[in-house]
Protein backbone atom coordinates (compact mmCIF):
# COMPACT_ATOMS: atom_id res chain seq x y z
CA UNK A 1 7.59 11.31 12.36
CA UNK A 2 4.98 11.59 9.52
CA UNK A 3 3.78 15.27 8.82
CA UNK A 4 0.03 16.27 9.50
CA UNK A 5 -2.09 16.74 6.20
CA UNK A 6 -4.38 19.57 6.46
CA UNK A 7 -6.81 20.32 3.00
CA UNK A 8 -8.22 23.22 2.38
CA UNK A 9 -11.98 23.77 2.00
CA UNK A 10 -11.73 24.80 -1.47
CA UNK A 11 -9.75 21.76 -2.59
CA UNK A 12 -12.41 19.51 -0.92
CA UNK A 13 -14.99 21.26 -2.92
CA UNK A 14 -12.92 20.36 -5.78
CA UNK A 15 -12.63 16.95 -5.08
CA UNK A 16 -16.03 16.18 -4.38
CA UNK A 17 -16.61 17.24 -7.73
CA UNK A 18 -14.44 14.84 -9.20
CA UNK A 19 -15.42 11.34 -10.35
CA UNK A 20 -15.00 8.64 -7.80
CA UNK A 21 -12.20 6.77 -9.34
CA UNK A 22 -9.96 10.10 -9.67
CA UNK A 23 -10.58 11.13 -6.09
CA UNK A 24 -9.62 7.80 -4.69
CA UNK A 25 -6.21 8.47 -6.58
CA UNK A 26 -6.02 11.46 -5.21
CA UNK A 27 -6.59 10.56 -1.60
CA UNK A 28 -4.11 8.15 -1.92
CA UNK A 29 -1.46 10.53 -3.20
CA UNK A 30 -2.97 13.41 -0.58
CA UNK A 31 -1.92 9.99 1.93
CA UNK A 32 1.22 9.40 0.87
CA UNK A 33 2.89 13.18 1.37
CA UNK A 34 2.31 12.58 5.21
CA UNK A 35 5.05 10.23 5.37
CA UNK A 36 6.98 12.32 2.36
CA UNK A 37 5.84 15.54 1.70
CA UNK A 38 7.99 15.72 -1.43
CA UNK A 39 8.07 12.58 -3.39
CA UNK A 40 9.93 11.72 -6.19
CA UNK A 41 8.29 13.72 -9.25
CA UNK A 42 7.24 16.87 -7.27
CA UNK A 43 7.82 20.34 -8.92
CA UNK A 44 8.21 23.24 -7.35
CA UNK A 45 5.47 25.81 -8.30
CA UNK A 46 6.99 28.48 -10.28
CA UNK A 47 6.93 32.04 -8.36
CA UNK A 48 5.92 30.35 -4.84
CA UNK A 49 8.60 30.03 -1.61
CA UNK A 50 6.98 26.45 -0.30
CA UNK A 51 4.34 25.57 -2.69
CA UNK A 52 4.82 22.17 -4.73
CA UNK A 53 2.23 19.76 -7.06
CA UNK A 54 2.21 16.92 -7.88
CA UNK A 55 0.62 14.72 -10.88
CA UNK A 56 -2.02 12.22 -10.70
CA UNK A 57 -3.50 10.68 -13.01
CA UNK A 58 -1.33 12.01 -16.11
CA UNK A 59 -3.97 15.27 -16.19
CA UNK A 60 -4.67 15.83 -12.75
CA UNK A 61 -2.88 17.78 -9.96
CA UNK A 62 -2.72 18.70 -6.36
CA UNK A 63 -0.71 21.78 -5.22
CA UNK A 64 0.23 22.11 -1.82
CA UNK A 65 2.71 23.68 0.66
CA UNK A 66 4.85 22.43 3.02
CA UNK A 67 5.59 23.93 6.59
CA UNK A 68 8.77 21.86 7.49
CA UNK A 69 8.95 23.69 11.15
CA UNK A 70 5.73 22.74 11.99
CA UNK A 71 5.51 19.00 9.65
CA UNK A 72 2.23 20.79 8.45
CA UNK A 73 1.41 19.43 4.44
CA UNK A 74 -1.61 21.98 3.62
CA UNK A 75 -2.99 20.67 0.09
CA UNK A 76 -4.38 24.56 -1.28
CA UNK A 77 -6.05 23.16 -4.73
CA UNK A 78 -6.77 20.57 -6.73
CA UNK A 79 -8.28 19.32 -9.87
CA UNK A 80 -7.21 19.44 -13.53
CA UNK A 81 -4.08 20.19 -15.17
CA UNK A 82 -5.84 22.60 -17.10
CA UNK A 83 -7.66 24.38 -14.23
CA UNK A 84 -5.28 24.49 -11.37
CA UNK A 85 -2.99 27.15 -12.03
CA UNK A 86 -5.56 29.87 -12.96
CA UNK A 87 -5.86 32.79 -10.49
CA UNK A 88 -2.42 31.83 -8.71
């Protein structure tokens, strides 16, 4: 049973902002934690109980949590590798 994706309105702001060819490689990563919300080459997010990211893209990343009781992915930021970490 494939886990529901739910995004955040502050992570689609930041991928609208995002040129077209990154956000399609985003969506399609976003996509693919449905049917495993933590693929090979997810981190755990230092300091956080169910928070996890992921790379795209060698500089880009999407940080999300995962609600196992309720197969809930909620994808809480992303954008650059350089940006996406600030203010956690």
């Amino acid at each position: 049973m494939a886990y529901e994706i739910e995004i955040h309105s502050s992570a689609q702001r930041s991928m609208r902002r995002l040129p077209s060819d990154v956000r399609a490689s985003i969506c399609d990563a976003i996509d693919g934690l449905a049917d495993e919300p933590r693929p090979r080459g997810c981190e755990k997010v230092k300091g956080a109980d169910r928070t996890w990211r992921i790379k795209v893209r060698r500089d880009y990343r999407v940080v999300y949590e995962v609600d196992d009781d309720g197969r809930v992915v909620r994808v809480t930021r992303v954008g650059n590798r350089s940006d996406i970490y600030r203010g956690m």
